[in-house]
C-alpha atoms as a PDB file:
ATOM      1  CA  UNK A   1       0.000   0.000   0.000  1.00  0.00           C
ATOM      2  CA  UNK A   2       1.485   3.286  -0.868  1.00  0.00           C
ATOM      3  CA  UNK A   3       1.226   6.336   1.038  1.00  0.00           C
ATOM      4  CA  UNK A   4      -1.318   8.221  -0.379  1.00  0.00           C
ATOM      5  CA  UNK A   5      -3.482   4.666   0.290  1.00  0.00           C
ATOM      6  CA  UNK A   6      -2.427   4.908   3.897  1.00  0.00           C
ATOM      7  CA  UNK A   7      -3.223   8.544   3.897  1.00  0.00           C
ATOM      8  CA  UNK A   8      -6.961   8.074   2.437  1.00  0.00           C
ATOM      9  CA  UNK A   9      -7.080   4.840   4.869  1.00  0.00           C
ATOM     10  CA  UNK A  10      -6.094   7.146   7.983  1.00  0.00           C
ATOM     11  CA  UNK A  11      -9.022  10.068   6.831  1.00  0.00           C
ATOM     12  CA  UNK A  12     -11.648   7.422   6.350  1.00  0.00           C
ATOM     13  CA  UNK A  13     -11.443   6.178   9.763  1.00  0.00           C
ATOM     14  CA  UNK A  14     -10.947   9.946  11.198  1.00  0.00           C
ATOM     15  CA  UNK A  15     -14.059  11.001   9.580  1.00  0.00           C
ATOM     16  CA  UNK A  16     -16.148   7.139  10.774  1.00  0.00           C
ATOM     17  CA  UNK A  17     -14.320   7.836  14.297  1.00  0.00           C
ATOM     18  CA  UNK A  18     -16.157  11.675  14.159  1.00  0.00           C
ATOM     19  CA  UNK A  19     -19.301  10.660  12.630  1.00  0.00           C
ATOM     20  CA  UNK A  20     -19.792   8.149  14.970  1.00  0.00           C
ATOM     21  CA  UNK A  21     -18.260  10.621  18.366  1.00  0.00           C
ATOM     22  CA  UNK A  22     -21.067  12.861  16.732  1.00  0.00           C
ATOM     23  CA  UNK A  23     -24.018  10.141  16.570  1.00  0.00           C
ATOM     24  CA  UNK A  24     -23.165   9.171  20.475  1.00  0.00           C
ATOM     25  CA  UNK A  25     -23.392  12.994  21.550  1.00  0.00           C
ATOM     26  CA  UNK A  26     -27.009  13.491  20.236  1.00  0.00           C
ATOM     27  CA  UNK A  27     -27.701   9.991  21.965  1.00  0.00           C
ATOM     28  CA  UNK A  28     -26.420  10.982  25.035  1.00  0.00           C
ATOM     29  CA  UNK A  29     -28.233  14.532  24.783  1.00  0.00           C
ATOM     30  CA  UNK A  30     -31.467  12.954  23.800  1.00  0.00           C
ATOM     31  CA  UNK A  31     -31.114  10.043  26.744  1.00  0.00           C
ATOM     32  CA  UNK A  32     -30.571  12.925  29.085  1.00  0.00           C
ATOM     33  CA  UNK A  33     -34.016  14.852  28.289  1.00  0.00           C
ATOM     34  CA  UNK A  34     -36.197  11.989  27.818  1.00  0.00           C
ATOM     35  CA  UNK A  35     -34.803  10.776  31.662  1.00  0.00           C
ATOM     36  CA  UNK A  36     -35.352  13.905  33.003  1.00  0.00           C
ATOM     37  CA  UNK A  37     -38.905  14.020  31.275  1.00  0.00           C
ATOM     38  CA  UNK A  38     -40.173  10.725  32.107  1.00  0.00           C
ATOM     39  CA  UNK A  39     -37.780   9.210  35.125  1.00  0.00           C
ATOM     40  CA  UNK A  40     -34.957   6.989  35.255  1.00  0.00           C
ATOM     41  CA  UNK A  41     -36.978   4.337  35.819  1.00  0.00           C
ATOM     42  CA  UNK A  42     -39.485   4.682  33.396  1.00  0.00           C
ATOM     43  CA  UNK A  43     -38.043   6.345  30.573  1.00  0.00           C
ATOM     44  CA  UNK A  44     -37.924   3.748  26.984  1.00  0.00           C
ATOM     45  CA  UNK A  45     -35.514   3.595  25.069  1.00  0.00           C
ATOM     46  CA  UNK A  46     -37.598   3.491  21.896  1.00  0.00           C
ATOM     47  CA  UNK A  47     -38.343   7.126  23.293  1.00  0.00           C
ATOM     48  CA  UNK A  48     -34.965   8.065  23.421  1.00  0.00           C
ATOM     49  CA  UNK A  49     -34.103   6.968  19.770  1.00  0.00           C
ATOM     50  CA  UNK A  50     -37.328   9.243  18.260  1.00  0.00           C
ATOM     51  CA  UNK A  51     -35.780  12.094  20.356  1.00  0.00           C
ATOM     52  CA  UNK A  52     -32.653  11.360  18.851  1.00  0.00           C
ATOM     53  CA  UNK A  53     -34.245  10.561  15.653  1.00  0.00           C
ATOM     54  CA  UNK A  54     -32.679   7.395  14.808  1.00  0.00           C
ATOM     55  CA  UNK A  55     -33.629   3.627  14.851  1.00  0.00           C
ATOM     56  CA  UNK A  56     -33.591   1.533  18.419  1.00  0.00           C
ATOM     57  CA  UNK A  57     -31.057  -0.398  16.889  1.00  0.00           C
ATOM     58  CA  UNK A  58     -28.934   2.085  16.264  1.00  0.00           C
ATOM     59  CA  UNK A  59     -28.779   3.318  20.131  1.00  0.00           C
ATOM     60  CA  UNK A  60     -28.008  -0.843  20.931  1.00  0.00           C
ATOM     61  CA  UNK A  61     -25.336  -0.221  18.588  1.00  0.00           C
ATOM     62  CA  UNK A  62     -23.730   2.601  20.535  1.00  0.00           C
ATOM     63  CA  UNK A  63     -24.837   0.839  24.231  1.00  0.00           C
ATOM     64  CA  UNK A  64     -24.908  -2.292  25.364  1.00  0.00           C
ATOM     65  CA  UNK A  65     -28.405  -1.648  27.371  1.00  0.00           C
ATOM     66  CA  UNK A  66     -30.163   0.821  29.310  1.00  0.00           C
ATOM     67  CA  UNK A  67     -27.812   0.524  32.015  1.00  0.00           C
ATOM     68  CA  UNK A  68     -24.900   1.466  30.300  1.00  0.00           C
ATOM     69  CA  UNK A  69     -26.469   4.285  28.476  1.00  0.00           C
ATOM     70  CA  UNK A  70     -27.475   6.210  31.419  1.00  0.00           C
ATOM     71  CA  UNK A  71     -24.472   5.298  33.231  1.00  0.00           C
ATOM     72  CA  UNK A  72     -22.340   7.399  30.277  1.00  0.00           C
ATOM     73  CA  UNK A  73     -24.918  10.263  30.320  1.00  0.00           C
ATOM     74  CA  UNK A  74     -24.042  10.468  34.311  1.00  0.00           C
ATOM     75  CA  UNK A  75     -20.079   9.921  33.477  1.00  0.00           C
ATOM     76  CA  UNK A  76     -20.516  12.726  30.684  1.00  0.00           C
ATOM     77  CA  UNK A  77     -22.073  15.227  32.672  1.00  0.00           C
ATOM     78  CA  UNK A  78     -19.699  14.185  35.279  1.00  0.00           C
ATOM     79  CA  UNK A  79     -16.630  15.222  33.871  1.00  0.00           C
ATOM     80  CA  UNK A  80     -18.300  18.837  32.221  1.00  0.00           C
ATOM     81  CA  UNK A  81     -18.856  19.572  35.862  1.00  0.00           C
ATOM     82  CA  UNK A  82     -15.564  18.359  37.053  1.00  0.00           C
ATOM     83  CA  UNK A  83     -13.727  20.011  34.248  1.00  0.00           C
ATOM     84  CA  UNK A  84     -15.242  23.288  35.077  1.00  0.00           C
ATOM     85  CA  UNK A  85     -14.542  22.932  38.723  1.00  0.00           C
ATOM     86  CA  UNK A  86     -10.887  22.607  38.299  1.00  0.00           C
ATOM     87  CA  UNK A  87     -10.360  25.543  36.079  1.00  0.00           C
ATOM     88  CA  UNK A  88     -12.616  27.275  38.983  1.00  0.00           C
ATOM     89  CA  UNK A  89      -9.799  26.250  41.489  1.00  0.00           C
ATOM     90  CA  UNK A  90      -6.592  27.190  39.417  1.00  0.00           C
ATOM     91  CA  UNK A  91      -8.317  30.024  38.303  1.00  0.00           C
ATOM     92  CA  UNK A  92      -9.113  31.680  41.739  1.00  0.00           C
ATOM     93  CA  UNK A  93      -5.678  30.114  43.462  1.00  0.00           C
ATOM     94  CA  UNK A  94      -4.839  32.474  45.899  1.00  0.00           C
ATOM     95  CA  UNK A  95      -7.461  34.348  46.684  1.00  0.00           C
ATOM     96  CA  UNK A  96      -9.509  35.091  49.863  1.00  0.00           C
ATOM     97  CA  UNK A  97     -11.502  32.166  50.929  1.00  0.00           C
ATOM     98  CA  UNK A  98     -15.198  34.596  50.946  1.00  0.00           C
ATOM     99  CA  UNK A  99     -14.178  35.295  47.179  1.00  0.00           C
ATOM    100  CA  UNK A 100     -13.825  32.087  46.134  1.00  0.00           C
ATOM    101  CA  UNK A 101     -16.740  30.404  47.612  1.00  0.00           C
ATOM    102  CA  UNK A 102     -18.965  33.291  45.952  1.00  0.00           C
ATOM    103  CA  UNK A 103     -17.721  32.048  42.335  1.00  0.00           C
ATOM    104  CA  UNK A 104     -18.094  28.401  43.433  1.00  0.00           C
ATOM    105  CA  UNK A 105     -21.439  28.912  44.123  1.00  0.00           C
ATOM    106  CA  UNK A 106     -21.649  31.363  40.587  1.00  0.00           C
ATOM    107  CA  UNK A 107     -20.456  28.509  38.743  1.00  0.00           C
ATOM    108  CA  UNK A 108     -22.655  25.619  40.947  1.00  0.00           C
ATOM    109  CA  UNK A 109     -25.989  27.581  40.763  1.00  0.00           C
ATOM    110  CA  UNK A 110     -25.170  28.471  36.799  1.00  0.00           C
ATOM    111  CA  UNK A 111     -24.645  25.486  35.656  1.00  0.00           C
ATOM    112  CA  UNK A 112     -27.534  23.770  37.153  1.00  0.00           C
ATOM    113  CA  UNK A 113     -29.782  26.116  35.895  1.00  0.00           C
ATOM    114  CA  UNK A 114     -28.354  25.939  32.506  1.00  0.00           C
ATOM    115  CA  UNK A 115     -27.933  22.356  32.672  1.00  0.00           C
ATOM    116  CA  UNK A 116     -31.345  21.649  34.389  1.00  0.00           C
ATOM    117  CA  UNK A 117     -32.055  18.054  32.794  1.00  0.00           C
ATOM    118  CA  UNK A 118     -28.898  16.921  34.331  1.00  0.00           C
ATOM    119  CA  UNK A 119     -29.975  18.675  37.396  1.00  0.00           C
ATOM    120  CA  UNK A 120     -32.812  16.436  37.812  1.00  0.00           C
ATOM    121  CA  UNK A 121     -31.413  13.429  36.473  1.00  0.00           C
ATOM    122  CA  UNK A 122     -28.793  13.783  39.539  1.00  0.00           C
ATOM    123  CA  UNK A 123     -31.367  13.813  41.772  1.00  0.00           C
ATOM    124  CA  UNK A 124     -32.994  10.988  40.544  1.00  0.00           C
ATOM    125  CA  UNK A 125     -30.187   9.306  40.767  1.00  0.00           C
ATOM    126  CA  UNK A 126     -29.212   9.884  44.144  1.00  0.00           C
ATOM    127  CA  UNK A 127     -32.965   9.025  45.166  1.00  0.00           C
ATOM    128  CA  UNK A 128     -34.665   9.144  48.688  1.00  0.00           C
ATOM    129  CA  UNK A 129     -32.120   7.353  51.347  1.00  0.00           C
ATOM    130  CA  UNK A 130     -33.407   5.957  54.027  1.00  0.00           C
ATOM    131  CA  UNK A 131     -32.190   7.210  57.306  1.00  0.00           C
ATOM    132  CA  UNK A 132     -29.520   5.145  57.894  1.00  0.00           C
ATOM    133  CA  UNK A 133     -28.086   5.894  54.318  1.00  0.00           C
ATOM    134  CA  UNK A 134     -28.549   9.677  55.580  1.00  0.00           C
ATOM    135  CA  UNK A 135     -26.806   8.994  58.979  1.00  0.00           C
ATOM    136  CA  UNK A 136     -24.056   6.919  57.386  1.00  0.00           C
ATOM    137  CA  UNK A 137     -23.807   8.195  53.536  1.00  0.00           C
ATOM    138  CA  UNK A 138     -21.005   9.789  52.268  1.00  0.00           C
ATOM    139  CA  UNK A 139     -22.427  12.873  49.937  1.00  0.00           C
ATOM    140  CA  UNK A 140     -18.811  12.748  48.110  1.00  0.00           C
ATOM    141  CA  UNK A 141     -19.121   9.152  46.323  1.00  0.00           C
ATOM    142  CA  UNK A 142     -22.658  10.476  45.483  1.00  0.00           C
ATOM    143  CA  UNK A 143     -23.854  11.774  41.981  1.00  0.00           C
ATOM    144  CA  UNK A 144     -22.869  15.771  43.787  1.00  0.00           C
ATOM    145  CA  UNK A 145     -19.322  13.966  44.784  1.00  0.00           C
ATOM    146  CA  UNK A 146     -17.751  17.314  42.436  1.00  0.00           C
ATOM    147  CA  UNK A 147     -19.294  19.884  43.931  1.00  0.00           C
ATOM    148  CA  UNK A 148     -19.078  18.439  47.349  1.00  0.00           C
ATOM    149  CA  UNK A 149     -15.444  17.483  47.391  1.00  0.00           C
ATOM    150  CA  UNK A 150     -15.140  21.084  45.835  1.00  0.00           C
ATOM    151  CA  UNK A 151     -16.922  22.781  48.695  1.00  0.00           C
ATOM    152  CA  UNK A 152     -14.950  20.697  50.817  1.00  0.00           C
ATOM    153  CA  UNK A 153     -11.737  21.957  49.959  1.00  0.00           C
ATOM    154  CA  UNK A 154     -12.961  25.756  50.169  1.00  0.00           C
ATOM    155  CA  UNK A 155     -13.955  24.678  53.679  1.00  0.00           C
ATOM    156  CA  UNK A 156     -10.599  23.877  54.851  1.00  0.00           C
ATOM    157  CA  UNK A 157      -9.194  27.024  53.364  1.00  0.00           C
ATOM    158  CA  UNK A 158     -12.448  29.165  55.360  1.00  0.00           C
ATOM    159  CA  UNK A 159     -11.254  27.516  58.343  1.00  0.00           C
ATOM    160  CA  UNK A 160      -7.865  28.157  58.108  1.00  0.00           C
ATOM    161  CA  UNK A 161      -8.568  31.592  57.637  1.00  0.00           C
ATOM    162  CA  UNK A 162     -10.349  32.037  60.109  1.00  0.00           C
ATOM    163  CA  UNK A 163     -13.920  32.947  58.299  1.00  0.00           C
ATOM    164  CA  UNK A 164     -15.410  29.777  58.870  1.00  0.00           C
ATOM    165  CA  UNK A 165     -15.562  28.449  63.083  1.00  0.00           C
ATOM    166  CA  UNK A 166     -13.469  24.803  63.548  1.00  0.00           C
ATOM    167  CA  UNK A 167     -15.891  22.336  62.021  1.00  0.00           C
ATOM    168  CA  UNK A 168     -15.330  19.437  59.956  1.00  0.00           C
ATOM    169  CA  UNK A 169     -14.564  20.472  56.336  1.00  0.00           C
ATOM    170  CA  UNK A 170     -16.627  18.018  55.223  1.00  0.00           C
ATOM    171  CA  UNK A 171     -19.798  18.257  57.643  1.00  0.00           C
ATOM    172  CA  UNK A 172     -19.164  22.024  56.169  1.00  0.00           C
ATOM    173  CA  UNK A 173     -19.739  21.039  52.515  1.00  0.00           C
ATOM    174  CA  UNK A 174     -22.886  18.686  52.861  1.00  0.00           C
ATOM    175  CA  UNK A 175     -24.545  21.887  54.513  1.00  0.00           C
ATOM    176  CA  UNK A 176     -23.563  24.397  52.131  1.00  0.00           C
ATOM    177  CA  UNK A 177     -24.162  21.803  49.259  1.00  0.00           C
ATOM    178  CA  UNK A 178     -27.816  20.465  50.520  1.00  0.00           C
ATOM    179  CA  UNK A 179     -28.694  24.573  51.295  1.00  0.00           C
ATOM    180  CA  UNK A 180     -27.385  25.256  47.178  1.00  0.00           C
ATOM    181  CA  UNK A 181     -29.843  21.539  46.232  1.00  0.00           C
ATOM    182  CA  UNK A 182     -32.457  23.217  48.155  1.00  0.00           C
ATOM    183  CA  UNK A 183     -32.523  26.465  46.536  1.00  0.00           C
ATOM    184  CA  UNK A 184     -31.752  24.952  42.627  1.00  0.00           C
ATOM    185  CA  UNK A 185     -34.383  22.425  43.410  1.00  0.00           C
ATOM    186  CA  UNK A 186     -37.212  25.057  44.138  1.00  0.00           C
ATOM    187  CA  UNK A 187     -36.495  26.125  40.289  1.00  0.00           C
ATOM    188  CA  UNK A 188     -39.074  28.237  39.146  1.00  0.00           C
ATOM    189  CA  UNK A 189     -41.996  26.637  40.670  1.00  0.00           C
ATOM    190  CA  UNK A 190     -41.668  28.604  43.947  1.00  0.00           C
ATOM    191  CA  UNK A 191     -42.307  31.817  44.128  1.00  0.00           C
ATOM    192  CA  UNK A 192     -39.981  32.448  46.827  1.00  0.00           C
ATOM    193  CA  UNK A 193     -36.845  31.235  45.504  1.00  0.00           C
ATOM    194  CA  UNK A 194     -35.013  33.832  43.961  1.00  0.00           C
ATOM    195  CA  UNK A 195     -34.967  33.499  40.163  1.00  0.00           C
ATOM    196  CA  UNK A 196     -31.508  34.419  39.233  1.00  0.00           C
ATOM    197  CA  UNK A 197     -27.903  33.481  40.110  1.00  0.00           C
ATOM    198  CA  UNK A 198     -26.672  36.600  42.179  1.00  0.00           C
ATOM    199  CA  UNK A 199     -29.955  36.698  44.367  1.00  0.00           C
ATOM    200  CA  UNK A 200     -29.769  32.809  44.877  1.00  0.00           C
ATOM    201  CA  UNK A 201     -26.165  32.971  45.907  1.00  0.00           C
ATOM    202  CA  UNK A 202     -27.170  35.841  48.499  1.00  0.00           C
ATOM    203  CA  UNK A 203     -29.793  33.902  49.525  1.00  0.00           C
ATOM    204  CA  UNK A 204     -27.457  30.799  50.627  1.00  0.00           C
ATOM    205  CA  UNK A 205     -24.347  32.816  51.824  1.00  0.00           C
ATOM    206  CA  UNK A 206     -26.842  34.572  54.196  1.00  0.00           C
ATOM    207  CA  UNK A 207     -28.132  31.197  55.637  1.00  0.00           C
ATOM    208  CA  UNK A 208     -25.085  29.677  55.871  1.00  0.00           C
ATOM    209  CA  UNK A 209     -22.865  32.431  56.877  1.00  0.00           C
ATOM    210  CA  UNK A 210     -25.146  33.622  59.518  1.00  0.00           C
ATOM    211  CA  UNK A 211     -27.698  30.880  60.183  1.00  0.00           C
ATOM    212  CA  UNK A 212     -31.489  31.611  60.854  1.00  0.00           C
ATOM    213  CA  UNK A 213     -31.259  34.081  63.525  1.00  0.00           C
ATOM    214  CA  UNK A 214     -32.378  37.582  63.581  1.00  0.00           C
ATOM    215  CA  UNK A 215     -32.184  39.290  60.186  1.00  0.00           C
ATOM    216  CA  UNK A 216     -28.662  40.407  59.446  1.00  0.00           C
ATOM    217  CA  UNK A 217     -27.482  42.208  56.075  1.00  0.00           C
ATOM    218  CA  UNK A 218     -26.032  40.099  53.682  1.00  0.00           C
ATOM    219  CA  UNK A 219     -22.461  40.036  52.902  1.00  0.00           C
ATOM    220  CA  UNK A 220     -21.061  42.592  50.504  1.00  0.00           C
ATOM    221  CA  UNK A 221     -20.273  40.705  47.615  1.00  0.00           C
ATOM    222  CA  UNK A 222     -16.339  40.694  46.841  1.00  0.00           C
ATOM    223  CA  UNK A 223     -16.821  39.392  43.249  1.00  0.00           C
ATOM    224  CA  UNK A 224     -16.888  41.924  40.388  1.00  0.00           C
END
């Protein structure tokens, strides 16, 4: 086989290898909408292939079952959100601990509102524990495990500084992180929760910061 051969050989399996990177993308967007629509549990996958527009047995042909289709939508999302956490943290290196838990939360509360059928799906995931799972779970092995090993971190750093009282780190997170759930959980349906991203962070560094005692004004916000 000559080179030019090897060359054509070499941009024929490029361009399969993209098609098909392409064709598992709008699977994987289309399994995430039709599981936040009708439920992990319920959703078909005949539903997800008319989302996507394709045949049942072409989905099969991407994943082996159900199973392993919404365990790459998860690992997909997954890694978006981890990705953007760890620019978040080399990004903001350095800086005071109140001014980097501010952006954290920017970036949390933004992408779950942007991202809200992966929002849900999380939850769904997660589902009710009972509580002994609540008493004994570990939040960070958990479909949140990012943003609570995240908050985590910024809760060691508070402490150190001395913003933050000496509590476990961790303990730390899964309040901050269950207060942030609560708030992007109550969407739009509730009146009360504040609708955008500023007034939401507000919201939870008031409760957190200063607990549910007598009304106190809400920390001047050290992000530009």
């Amino acid at each position: 086989m000559n080179q030019h051969s090897k060359n054509e050989v070499r941009s024929g399996t490029q361009l399969r290898d993209k098609v098909r990177g392409l064709v598992r993308d709008e699977l994987l967007q289309a399994a995430e909408a039709v599981f936040a629509d009708e439920g992990l549990q319920t959703a078909k996958v005949e539903s997800i292939a008319a989302r996507a527009g394709v045949s049942v047995g072409t989905v099969y042909n991407y994943f082996a079952d159900r199973k392993a289709l919404v365990d790459a939508v998860m690992e997909s999302r997954k890694q978006d959100l981890v990705r953007r956490l760890q620019e978040l943290e080399v990004q903001t290196e350095g800086r005071p601990f109140l001014e980097r838990l501010e952006l954290s939360l920017d970036t949390v509360l933004a992408y779950f509102q942007s991202q809200r059928p992966y929002f849900l799906l999380m939850l769904q995931a997660e589902g009710a524990p009972t509580f002994k799972q609540a008493l004994i779970g570990d939040p960070c092995k958990g479909p949140f495990g990012a943003v609570y090993q995240h908050l985590e971190k910024l809760m060691a750093q508070g402490i150190a500084e001395g913003a933050l009282r000496e509590e476990s780190p961790r303990l730390l997170a899964t309040l901050l992180g269950s207060i942030a759930r609560g708030i992007s959980m109550g969407g739009g349906a509730d009146p009360q929760v504040p609708g955008d991203v500023p007034e939401r962070r507000a919201v939870i560094l008031r409760f957190f910061l200063h607990g549910a005692g007598p009304a106190v004004a809400a920390p001047k916000s050290r992000v530009p």
